[in-house]
Protein backbone atom coordinates (compact mmCIF):
# COMPACT_ATOMS: atom_id res chain seq x y z
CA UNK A 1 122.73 109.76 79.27
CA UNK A 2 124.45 110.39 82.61
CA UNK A 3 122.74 109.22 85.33
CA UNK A 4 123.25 108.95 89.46
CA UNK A 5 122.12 106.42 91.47
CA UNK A 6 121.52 107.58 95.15
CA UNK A 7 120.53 104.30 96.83
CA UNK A 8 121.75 102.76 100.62
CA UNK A 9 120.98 99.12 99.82
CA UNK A 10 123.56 97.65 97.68
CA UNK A 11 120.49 95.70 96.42
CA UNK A 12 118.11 97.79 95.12
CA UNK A 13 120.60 100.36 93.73
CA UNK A 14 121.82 96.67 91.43
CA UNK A 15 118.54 96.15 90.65
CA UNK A 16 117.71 99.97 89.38
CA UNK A 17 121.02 99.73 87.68
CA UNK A 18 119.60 96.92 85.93
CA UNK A 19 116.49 98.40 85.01
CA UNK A 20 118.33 101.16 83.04
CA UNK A 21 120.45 99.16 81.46
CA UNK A 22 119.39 100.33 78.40
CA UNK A 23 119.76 104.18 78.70
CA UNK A 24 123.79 103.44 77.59
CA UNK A 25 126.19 106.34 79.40
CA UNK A 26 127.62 106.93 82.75
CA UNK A 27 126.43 106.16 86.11
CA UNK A 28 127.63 107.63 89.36
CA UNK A 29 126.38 105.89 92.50
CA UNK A 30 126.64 106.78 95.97
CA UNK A 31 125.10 105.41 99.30
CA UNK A 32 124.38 108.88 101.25
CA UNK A 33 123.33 112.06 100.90
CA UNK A 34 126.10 113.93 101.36
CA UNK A 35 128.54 112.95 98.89
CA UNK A 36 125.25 113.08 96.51
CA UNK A 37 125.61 116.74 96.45
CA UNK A 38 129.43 116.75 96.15
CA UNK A 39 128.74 114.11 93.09
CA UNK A 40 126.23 116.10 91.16
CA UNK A 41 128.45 118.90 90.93
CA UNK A 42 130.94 117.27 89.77
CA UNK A 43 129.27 115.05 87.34
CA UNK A 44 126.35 117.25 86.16
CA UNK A 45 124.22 114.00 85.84
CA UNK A 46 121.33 114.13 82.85
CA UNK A 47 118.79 112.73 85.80
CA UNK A 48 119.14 111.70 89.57
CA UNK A 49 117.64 108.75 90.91
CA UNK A 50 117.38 109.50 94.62
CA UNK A 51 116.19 107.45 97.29
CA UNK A 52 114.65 109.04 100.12
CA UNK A 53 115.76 107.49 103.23
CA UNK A 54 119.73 107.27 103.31
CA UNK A 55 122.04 107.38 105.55
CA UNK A 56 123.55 110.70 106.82
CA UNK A 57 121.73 113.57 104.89
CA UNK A 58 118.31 111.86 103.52
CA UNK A 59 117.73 112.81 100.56
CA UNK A 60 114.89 115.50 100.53
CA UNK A 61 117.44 117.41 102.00
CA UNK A 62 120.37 116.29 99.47
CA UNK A 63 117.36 117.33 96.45
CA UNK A 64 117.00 120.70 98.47
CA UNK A 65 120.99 121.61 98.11
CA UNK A 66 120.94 119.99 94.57
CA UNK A 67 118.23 122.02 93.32
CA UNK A 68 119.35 125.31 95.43
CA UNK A 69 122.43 125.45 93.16
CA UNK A 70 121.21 123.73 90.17
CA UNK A 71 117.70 124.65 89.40
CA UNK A 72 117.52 122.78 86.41
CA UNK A 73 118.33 119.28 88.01
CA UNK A 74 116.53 116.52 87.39
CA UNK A 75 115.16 114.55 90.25
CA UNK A 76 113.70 110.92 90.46
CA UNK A 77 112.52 110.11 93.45
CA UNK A 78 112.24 106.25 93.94
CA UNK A 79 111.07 105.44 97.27
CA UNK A 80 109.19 103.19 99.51
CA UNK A 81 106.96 105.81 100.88
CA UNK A 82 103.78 106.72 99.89
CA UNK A 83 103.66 109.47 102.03
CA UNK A 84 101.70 113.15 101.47
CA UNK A 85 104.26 115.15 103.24
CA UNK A 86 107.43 113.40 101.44
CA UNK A 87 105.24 113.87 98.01
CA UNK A 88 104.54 116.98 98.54
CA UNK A 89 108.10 118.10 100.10
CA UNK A 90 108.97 116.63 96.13
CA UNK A 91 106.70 118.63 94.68
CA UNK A 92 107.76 122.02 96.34
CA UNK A 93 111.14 121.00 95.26
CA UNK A 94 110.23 120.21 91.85
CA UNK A 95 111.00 117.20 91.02
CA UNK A 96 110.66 115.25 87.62
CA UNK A 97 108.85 112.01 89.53
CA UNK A 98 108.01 110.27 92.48
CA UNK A 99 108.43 106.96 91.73
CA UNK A 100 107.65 104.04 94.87
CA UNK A 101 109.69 100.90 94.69
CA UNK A 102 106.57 98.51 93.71
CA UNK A 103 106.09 100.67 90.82
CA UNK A 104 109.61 100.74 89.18
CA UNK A 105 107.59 100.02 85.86
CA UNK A 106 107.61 103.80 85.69
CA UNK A 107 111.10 104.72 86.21
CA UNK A 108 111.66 104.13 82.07
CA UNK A 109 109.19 106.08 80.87
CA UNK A 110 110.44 108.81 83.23
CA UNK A 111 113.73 108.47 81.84
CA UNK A 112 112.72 108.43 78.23
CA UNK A 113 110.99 111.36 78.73
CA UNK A 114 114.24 113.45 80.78
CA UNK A 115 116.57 112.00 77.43
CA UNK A 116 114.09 113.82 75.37
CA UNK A 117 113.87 117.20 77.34
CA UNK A 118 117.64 117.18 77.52
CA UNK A 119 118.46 117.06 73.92
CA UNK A 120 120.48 119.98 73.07
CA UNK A 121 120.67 121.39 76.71
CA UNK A 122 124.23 120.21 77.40
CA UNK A 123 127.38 119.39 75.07
């Protein structure tokens, strides 16, 4: 499973890496925004793990060009904000979770479930 890590504390974005350890396969980090976009196309990532406050271009706006291009893109939200207008910015954007830090329990079972839906959909 390809993933991308979209995180601006060196930190958290060990500690996520961490967490999916055990989904073996490649994993594309970045710190901002930006070079989020210019990394999905060029990787074509399984699932995107994207914080929401980064540096630059946050990434609401990053999901918005991601998704713009790539409809099909998979979108993890992992944030600190429990807010209604970031969840429901998500939403309109479709995204596969919103996920808050303090609840990173749930970032596995989203993952299991993106492997599962991805079977088959690229070579």
């Amino acid at each position: 499973m390809k993933l991308m890590i979209i995180e601006d504390n060196d930190n958290m974005r060990e500690y996520i890496k961490n967490l999916i350890k055990d989904f073996k396969g490649e994993i594309i980090e970045s710190d901002n925004g930006t070079e989020a976009v210019k990394l999905y196309n060029q990787h074509l990532p399984d699932a995107v793990l994207m914080d929401i406050e980064l540096n630059g271009m946050d990434g609401l706006t990053a999901s918005e060009k991601i998704t713009r291009k790539h409809p099909e893109a998979k979108i993890i939200f992992i944030t600190n904000y429990d807010d209604a207008n970031y969840r429901k910015r998500a939403a309109d954007l479709n995204c596969f979770a919103y996920i808050l830090k303090e609840n990173l329990y749930q970032l596995a079972p989203a993952l299991i479930n993106i492997s599962t839906t991805n079977r088959g959909d690229r070579l």
